[in-house]
N, C-alpha and C. Protein backbone atom coordinates (compact mmCIF):
# COMPACT_ATOMS: atom_id res chain seq x y z
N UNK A 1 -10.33 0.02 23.24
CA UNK A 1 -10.34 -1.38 23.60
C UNK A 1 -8.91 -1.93 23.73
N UNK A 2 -7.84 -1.62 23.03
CA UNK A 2 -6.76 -2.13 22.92
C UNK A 2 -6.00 -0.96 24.38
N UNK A 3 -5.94 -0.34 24.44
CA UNK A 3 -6.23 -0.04 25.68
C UNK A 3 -5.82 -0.54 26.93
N UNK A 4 -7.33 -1.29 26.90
CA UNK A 4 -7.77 -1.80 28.03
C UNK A 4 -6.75 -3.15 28.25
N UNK A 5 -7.18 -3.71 26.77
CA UNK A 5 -6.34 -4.91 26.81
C UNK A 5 -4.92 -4.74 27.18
N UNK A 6 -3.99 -3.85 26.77
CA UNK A 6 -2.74 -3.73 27.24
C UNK A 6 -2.65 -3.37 28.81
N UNK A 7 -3.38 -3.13 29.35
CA UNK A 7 -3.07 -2.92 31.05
C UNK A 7 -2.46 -4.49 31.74
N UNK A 8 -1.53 -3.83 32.06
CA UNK A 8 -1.06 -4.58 32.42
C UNK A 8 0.28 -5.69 31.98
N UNK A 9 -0.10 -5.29 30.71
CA UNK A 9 1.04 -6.42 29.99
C UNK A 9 1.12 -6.01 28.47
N UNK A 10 2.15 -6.46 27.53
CA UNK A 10 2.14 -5.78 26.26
C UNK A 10 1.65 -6.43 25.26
N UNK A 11 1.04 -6.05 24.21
CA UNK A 11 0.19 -6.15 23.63
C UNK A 11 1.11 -5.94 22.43
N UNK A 12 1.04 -7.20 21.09
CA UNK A 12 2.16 -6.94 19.69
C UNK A 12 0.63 -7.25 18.96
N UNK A 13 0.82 -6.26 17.88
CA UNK A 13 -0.13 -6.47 16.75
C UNK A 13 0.44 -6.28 15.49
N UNK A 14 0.39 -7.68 14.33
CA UNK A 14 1.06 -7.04 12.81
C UNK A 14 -0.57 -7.17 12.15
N UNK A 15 0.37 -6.20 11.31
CA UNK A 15 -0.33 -6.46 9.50
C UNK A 15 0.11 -7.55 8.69
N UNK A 16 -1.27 -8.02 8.39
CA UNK A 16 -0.52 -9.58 7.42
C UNK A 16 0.10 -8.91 6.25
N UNK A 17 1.01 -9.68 5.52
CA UNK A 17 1.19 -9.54 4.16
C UNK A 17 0.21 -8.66 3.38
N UNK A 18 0.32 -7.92 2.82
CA UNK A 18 -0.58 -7.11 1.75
C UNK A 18 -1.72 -5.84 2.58
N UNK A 19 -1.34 -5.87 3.68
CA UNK A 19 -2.46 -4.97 4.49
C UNK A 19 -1.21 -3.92 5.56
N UNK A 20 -2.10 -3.28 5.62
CA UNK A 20 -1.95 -2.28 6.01
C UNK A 20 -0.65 -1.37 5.91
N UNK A 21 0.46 -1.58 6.38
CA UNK A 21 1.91 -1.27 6.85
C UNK A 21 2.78 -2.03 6.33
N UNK A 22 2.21 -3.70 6.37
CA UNK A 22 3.39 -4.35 6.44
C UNK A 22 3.28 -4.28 4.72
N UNK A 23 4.47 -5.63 4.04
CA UNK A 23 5.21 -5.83 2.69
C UNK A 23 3.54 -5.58 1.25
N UNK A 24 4.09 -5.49 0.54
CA UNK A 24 2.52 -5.62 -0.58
C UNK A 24 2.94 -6.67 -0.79
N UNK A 25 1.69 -8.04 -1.54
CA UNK A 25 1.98 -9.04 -2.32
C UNK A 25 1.82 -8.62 -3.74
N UNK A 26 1.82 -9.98 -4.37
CA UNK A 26 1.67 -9.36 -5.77
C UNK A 26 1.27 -11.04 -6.67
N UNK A 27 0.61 -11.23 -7.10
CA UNK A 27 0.20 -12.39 -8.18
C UNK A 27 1.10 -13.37 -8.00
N UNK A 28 2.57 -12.97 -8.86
CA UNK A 28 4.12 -14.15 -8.16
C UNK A 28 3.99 -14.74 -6.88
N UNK A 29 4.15 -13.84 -6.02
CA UNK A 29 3.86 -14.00 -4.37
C UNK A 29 2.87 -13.82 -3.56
N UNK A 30 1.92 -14.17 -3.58
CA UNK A 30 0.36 -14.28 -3.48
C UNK A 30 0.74 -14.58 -1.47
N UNK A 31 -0.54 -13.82 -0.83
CA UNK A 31 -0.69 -14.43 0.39
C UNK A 31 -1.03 -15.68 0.91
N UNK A 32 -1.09 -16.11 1.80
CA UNK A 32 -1.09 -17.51 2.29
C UNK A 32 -1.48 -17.72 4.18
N UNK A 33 -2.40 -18.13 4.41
CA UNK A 33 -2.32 -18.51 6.30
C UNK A 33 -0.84 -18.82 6.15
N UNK A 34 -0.31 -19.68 5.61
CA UNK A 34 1.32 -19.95 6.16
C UNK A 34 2.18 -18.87 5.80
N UNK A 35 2.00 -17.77 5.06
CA UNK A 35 2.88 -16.49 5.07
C UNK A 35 2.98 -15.95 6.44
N UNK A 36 1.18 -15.71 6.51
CA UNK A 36 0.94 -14.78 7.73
C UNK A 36 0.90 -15.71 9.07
N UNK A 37 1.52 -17.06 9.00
CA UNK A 37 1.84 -17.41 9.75
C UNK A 37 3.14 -17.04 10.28
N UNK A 38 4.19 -17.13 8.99
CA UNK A 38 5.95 -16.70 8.87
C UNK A 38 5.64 -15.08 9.54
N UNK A 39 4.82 -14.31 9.19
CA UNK A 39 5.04 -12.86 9.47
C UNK A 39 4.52 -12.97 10.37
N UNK A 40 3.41 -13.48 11.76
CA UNK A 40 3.45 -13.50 13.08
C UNK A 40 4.77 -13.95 13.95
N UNK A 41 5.35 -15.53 13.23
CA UNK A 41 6.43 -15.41 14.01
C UNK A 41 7.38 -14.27 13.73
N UNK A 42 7.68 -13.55 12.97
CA UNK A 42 8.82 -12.34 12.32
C UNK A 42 8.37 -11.68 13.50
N UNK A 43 7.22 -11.16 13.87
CA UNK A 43 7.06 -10.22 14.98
C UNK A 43 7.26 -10.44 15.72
N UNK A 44 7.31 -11.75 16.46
CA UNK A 44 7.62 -12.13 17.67
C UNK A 44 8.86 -12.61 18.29
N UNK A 45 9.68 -12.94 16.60
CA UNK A 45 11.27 -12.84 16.66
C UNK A 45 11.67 -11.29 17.04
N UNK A 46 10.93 -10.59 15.96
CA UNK A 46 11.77 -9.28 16.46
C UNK A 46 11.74 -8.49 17.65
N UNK A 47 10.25 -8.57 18.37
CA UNK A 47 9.90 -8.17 19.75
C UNK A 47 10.65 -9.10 20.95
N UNK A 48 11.26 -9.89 20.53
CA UNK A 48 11.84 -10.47 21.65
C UNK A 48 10.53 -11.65 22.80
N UNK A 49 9.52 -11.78 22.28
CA UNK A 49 8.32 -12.24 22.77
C UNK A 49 8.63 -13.90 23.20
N UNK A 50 8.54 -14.45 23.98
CA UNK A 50 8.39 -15.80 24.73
C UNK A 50 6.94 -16.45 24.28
N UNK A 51 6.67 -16.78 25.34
CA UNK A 51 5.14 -17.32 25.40
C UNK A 51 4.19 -16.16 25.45
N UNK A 52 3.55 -16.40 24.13
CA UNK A 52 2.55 -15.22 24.37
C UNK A 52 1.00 -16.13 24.25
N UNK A 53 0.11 -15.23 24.43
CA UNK A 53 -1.67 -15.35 24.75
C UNK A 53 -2.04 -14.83 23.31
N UNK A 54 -2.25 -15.43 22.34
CA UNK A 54 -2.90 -15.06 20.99
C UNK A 54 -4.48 -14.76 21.18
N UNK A 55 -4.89 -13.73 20.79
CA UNK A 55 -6.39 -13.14 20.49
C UNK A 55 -6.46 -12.83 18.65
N UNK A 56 -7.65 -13.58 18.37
CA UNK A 56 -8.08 -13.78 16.87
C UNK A 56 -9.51 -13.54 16.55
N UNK A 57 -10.06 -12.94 15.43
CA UNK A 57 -11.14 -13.19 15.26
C UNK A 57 -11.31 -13.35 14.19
N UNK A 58 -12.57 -13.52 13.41
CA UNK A 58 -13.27 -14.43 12.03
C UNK A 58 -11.80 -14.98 11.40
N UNK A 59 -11.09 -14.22 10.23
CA UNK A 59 -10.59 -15.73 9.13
C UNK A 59 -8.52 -15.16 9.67
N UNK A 60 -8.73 -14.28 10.71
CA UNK A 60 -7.17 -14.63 11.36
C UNK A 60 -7.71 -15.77 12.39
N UNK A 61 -8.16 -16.28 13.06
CA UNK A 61 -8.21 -17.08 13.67
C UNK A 61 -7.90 -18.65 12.97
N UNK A 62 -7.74 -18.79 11.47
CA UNK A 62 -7.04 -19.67 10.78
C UNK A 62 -5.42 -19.37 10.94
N UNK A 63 -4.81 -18.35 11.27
CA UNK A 63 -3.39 -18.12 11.30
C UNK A 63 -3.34 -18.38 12.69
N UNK A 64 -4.19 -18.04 13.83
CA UNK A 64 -3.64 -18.09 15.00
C UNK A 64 -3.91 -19.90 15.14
N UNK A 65 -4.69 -20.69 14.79
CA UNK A 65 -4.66 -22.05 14.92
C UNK A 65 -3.40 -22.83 14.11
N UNK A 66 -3.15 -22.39 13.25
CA UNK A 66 -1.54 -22.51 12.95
C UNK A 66 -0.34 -22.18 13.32
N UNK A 67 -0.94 -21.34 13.77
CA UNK A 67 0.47 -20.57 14.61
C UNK A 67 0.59 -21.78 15.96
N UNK A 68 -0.08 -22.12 16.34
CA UNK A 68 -0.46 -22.28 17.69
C UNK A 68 0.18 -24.41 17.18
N UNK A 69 -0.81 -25.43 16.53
CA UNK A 69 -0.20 -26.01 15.86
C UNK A 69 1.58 -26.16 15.47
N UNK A 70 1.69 -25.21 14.80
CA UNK A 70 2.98 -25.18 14.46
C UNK A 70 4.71 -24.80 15.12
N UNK A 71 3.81 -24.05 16.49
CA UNK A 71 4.97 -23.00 17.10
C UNK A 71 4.23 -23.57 18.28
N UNK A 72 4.30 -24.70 18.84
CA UNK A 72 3.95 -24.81 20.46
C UNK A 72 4.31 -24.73 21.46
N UNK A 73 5.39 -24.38 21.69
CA UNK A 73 6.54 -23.80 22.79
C UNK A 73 5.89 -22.55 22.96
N UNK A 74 5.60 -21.80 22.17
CA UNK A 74 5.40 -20.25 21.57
C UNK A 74 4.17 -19.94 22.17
N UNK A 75 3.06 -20.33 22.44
CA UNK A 75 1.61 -19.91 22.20
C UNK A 75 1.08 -20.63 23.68
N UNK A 76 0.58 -19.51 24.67
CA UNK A 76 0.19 -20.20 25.79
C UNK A 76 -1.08 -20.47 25.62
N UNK A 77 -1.86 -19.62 25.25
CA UNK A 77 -3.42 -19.93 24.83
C UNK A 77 -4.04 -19.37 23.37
N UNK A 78 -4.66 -19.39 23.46
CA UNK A 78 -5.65 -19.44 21.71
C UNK A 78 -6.91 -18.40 22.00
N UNK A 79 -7.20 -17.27 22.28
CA UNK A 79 -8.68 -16.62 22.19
C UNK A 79 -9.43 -16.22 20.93
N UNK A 80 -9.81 -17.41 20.08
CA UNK A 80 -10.91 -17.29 19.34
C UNK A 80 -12.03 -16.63 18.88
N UNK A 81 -12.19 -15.38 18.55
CA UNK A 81 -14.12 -14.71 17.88
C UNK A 81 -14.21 -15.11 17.02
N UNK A 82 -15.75 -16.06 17.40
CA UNK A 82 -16.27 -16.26 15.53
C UNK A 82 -15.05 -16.57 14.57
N UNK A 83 -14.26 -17.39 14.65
CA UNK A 83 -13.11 -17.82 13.96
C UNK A 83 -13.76 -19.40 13.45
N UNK A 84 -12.73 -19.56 12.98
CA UNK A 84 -12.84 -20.84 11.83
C UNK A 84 -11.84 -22.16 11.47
N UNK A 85 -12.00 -22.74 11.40
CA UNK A 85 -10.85 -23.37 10.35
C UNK A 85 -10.94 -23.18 9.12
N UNK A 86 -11.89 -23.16 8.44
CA UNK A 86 -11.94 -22.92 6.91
C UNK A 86 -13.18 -21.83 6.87
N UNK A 87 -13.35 -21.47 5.69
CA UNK A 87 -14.45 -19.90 5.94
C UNK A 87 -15.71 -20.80 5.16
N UNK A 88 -15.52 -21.81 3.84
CA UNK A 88 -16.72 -21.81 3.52
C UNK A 88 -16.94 -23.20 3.18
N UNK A 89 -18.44 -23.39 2.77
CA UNK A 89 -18.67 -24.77 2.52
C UNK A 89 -17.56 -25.47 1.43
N UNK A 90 -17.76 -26.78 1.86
CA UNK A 90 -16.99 -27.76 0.85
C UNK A 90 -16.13 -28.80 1.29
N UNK A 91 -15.85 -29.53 0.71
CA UNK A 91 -15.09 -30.94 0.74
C UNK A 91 -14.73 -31.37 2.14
N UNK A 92 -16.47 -31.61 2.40
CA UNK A 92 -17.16 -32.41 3.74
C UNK A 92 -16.97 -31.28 4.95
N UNK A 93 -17.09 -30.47 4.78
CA UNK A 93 -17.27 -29.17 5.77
C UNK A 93 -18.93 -28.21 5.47
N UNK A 94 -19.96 -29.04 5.94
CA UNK A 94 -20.78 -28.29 5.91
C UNK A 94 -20.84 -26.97 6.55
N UNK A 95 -20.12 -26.05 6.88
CA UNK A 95 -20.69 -24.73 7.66
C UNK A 95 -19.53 -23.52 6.39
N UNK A 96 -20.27 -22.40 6.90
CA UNK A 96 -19.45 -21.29 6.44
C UNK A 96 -20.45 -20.68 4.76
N UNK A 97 -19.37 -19.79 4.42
CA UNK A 97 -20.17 -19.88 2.83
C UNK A 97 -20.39 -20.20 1.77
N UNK A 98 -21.27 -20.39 1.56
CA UNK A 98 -21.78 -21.15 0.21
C UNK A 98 -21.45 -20.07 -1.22
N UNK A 99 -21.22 -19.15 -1.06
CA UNK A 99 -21.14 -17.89 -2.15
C UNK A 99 -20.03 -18.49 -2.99
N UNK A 100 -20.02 -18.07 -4.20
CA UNK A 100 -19.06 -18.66 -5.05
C UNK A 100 -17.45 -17.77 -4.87
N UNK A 101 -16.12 -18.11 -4.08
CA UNK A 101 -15.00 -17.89 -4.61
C UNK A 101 -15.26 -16.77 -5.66
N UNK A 102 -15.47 -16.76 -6.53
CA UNK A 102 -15.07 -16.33 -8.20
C UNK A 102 -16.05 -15.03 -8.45
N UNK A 103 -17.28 -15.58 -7.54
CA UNK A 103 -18.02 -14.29 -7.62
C UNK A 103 -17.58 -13.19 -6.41
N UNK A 104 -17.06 -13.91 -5.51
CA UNK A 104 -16.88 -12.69 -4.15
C UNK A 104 -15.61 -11.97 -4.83
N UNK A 105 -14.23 -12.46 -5.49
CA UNK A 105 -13.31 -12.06 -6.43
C UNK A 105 -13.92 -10.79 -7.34
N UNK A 106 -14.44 -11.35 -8.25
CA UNK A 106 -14.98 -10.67 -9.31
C UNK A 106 -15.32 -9.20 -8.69
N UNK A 107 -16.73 -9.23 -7.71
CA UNK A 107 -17.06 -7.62 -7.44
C UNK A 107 -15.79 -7.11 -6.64
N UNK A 108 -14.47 -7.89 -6.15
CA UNK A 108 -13.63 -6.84 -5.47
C UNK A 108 -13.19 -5.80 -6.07
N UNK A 109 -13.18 -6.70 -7.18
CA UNK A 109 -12.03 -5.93 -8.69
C UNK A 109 -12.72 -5.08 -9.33
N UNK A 110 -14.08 -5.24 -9.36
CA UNK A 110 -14.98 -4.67 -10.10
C UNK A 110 -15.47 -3.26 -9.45
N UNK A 111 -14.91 -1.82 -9.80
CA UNK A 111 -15.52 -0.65 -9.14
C UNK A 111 -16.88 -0.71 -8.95
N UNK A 112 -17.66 -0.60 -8.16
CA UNK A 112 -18.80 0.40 -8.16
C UNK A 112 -20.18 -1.47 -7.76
N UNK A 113 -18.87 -2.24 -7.89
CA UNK A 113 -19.83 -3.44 -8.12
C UNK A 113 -20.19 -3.99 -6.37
N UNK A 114 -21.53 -4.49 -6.19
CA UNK A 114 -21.77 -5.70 -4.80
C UNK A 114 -21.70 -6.54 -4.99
N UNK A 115 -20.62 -6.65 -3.52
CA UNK A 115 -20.53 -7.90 -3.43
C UNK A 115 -21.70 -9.05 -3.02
N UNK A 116 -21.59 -10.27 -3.42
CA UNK A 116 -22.62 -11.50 -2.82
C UNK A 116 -23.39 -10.95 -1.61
N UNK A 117 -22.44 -10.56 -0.89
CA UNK A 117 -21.99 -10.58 0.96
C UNK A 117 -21.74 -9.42 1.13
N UNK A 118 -23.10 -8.63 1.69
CA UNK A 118 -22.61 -7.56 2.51
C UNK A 118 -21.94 -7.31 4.11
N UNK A 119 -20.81 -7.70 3.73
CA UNK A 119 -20.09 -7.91 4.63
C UNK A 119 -20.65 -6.90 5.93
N UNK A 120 -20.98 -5.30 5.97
CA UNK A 120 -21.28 -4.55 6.65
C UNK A 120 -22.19 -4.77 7.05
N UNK A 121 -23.54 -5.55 6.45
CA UNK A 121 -24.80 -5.87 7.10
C UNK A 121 -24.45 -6.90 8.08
N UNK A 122 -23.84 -7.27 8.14
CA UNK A 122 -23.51 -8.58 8.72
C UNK A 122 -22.69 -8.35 9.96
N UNK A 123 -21.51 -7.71 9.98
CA UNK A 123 -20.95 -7.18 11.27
C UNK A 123 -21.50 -5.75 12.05
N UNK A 124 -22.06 -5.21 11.00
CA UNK A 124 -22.43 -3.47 11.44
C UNK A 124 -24.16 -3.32 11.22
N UNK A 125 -24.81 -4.16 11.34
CA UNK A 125 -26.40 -3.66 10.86
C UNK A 125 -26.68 -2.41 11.22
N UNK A 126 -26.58 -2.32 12.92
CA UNK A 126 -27.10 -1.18 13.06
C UNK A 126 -27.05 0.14 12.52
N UNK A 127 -25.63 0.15 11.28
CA UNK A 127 -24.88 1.35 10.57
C UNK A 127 -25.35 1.00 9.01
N UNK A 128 -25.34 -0.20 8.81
CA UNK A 128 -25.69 -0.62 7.70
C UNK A 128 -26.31 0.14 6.75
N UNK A 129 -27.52 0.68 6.77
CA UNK A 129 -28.56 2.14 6.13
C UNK A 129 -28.07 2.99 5.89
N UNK A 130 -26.67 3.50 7.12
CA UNK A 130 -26.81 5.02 7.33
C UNK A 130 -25.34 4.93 5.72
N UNK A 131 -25.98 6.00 5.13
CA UNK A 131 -24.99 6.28 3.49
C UNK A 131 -23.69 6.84 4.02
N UNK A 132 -23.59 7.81 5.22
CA UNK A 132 -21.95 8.36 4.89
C UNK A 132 -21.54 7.19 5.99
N UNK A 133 -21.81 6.35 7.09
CA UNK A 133 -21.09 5.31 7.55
C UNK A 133 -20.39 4.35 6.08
N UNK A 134 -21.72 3.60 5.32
CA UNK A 134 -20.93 3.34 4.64
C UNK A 134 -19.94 4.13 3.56
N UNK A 135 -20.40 5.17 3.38
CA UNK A 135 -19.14 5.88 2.57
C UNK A 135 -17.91 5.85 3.10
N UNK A 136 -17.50 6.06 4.02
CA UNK A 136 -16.55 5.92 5.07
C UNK A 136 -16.05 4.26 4.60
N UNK A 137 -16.83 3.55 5.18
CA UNK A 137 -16.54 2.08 5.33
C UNK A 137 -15.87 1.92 4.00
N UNK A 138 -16.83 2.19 3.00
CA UNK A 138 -16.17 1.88 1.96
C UNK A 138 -14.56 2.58 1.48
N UNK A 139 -14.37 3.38 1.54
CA UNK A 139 -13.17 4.34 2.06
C UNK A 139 -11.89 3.89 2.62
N UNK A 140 -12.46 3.67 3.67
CA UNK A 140 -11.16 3.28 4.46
C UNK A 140 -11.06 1.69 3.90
N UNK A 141 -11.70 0.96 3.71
CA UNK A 141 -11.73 -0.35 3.20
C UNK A 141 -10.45 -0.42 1.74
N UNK A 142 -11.20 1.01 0.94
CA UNK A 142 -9.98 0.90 -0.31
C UNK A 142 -8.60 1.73 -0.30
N UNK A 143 -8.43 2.16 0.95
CA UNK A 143 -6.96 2.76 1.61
C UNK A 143 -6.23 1.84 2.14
N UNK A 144 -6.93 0.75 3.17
CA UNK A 144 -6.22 -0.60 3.12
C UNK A 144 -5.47 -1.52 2.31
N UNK A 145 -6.34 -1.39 0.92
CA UNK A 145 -5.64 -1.97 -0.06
C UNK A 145 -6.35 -2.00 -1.49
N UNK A 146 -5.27 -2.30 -2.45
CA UNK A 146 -5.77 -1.68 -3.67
C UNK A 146 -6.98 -3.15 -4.06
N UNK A 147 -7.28 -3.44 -5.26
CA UNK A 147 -8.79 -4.07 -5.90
C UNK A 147 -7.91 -5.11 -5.75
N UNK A 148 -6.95 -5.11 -6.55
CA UNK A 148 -5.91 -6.62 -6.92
C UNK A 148 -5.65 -7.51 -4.91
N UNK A 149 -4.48 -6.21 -4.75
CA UNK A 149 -4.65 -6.89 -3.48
C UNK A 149 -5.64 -7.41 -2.58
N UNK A 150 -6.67 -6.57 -2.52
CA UNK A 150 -7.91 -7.13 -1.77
C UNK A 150 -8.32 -8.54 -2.62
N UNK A 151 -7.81 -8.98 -3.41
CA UNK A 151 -8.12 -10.27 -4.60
C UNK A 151 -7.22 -11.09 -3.54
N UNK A 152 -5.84 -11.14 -3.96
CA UNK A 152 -5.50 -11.61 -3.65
C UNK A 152 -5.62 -12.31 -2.14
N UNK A 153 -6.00 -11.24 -0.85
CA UNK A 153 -6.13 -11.47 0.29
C UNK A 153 -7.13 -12.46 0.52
N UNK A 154 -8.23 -12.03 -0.16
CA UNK A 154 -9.31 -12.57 -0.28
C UNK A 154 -9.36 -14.18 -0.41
N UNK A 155 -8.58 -14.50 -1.54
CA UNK A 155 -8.44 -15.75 -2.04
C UNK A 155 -8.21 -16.23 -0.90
N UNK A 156 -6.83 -15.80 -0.23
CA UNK A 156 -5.88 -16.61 0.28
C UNK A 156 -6.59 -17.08 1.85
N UNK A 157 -7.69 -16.17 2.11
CA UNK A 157 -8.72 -16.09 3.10
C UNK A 157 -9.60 -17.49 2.66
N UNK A 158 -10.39 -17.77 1.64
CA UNK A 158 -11.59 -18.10 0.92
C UNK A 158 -10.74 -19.72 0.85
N UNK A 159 -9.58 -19.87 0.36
CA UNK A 159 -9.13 -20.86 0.09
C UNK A 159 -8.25 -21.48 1.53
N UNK A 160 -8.25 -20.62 2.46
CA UNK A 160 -7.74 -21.01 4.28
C UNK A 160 -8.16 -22.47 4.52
N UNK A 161 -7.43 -23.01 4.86
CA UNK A 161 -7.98 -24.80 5.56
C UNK A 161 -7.34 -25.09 6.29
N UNK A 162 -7.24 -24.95 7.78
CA UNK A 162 -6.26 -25.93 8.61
C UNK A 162 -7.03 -26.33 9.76
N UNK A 163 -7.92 -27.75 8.99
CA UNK A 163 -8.32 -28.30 9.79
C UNK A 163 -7.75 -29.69 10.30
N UNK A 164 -6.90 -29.56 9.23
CA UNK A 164 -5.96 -30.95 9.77
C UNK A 164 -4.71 -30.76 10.56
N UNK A 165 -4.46 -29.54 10.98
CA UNK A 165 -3.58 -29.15 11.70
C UNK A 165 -4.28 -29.17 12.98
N UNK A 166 -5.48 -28.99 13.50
CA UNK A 166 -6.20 -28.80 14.38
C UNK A 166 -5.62 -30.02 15.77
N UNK A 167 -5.88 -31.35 15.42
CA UNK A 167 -5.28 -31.85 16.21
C UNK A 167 -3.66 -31.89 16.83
N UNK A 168 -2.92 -30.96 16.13
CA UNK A 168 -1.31 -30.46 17.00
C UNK A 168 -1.27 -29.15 18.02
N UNK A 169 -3.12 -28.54 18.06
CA UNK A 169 -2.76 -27.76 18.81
C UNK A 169 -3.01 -28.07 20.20
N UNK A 170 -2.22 -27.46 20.92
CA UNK A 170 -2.32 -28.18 22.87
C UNK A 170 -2.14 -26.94 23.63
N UNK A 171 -2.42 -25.99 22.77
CA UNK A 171 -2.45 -24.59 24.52
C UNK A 171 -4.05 -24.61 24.06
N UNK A 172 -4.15 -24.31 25.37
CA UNK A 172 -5.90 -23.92 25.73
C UNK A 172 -6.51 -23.22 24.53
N UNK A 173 -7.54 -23.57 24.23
CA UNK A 173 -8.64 -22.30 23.16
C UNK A 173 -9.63 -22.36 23.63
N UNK A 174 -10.03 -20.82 23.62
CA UNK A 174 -11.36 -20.41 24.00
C UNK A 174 -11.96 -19.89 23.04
N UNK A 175 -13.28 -20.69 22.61
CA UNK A 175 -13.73 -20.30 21.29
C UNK A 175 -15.03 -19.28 21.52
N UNK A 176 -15.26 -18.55 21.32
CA UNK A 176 -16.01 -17.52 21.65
C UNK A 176 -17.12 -17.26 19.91
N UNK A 177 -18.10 -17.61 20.19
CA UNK A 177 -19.26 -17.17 19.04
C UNK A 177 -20.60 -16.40 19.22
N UNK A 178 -21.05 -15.27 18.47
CA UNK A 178 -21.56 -14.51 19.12
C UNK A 178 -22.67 -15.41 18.43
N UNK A 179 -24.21 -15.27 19.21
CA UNK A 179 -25.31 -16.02 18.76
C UNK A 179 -25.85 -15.36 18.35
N UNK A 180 -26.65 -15.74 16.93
CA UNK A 180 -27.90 -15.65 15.90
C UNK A 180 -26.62 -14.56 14.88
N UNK A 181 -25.34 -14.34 14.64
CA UNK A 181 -24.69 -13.89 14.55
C UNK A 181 -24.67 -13.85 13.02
N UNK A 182 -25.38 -12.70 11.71
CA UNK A 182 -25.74 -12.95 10.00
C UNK A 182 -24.22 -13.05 9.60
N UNK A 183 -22.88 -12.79 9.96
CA UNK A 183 -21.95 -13.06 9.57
C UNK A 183 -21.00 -14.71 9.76
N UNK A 184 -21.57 -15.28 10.89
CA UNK A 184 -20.97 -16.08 10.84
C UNK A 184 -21.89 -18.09 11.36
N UNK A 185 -21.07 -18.88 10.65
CA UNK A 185 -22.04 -19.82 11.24
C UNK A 185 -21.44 -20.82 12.51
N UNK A 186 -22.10 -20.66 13.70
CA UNK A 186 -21.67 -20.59 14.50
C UNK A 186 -21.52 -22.84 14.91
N UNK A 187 -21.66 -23.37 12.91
CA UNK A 187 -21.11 -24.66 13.24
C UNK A 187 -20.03 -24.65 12.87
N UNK A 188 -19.07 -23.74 12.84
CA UNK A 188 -17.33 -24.05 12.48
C UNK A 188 -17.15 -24.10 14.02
């Protein structure tokens, strides 16, 4: 797919804070949408990048609406999946999840434990059943990052809000939501 998408023109992709390649966080220095806001522009300082076309989906699409907000010279358009301003219910935001913060935390940290939210039923049903997909899933999920970090990310995901930034953004967005979709609610 990425691929495809690069025909024609170049294509920059980072790792936020604490994932994959890029820096680890750590408790002191906890992640943040406005970190992985600082570390999108870092990439785009260092690539030499102008106006670029941002593509986002579910809870980066809170960094690319900030990015976009914050850096408007920078950002010609906004392509949105199933993205958000905030991920879950609360303080007058009916949509998103209702699951408790503290409990989705808890089983990260916790070996062997489920979570609220099977996250995999929800993006992958059709794999969902099959045991070595998820063995795998689960796998590569804890090579990404250790229990703590996945805490931390998590939070910094769970606790995301920039809906009051929403009105500074002015390049085009195309919000794209897939329908009847068990992962996401398609009133953000």
């Amino acid at each position: 797919a990425i691929g495809r998408l690069a025909t024609g023109r170049r294509v920059l992709a980072f790792d936020r804070s604490g994932l994959g390649l890029s820096d680890p966080v750590t408790p002191d220095a906890p992640p943040s949408v406005a970190q992985w806001v600082r570390d999108a522009v870092a990439v785009l300082d260092a690539s030499g990048a102008g106006r670029v076309h941002v593509l986002a989906n579910a809870d980066t699409g809170m960094i690319a609406l900030q990015l976009a907000a914050e850096h408007q010279g920078r950002i010609a358009t906004v392509t949105a999946v199933n993205a958000y301003p905030r991920p879950s219910i609360g303080d007058g935001y009916p949509h998103g999840e209702p699951a408790s913060v503290e409990d989705v935390l808890r089983a990260i940290r916790t070996p062997g434990a489920r979570p609220p939210v099977d996250v995999l039923s929800w993006i992958a049903p059709a794999v969902a059943d099959d045991a070595r997909f998820r063995a795998w899933w689960d796998a590569a999920g804890r090579r990404g990052a250790s229990p703590r970090t996945a805490e931390l990310v998590h939070r910094a995901i769970v606790e995301g809000d920039v809906r009051a930034l929403l009105p500074r953004v002015d390049a085009p967005v195309l919000l794209l939501s897939r329908v009847d979709c068990p992962s996401h609610d398609a009133g953000h």
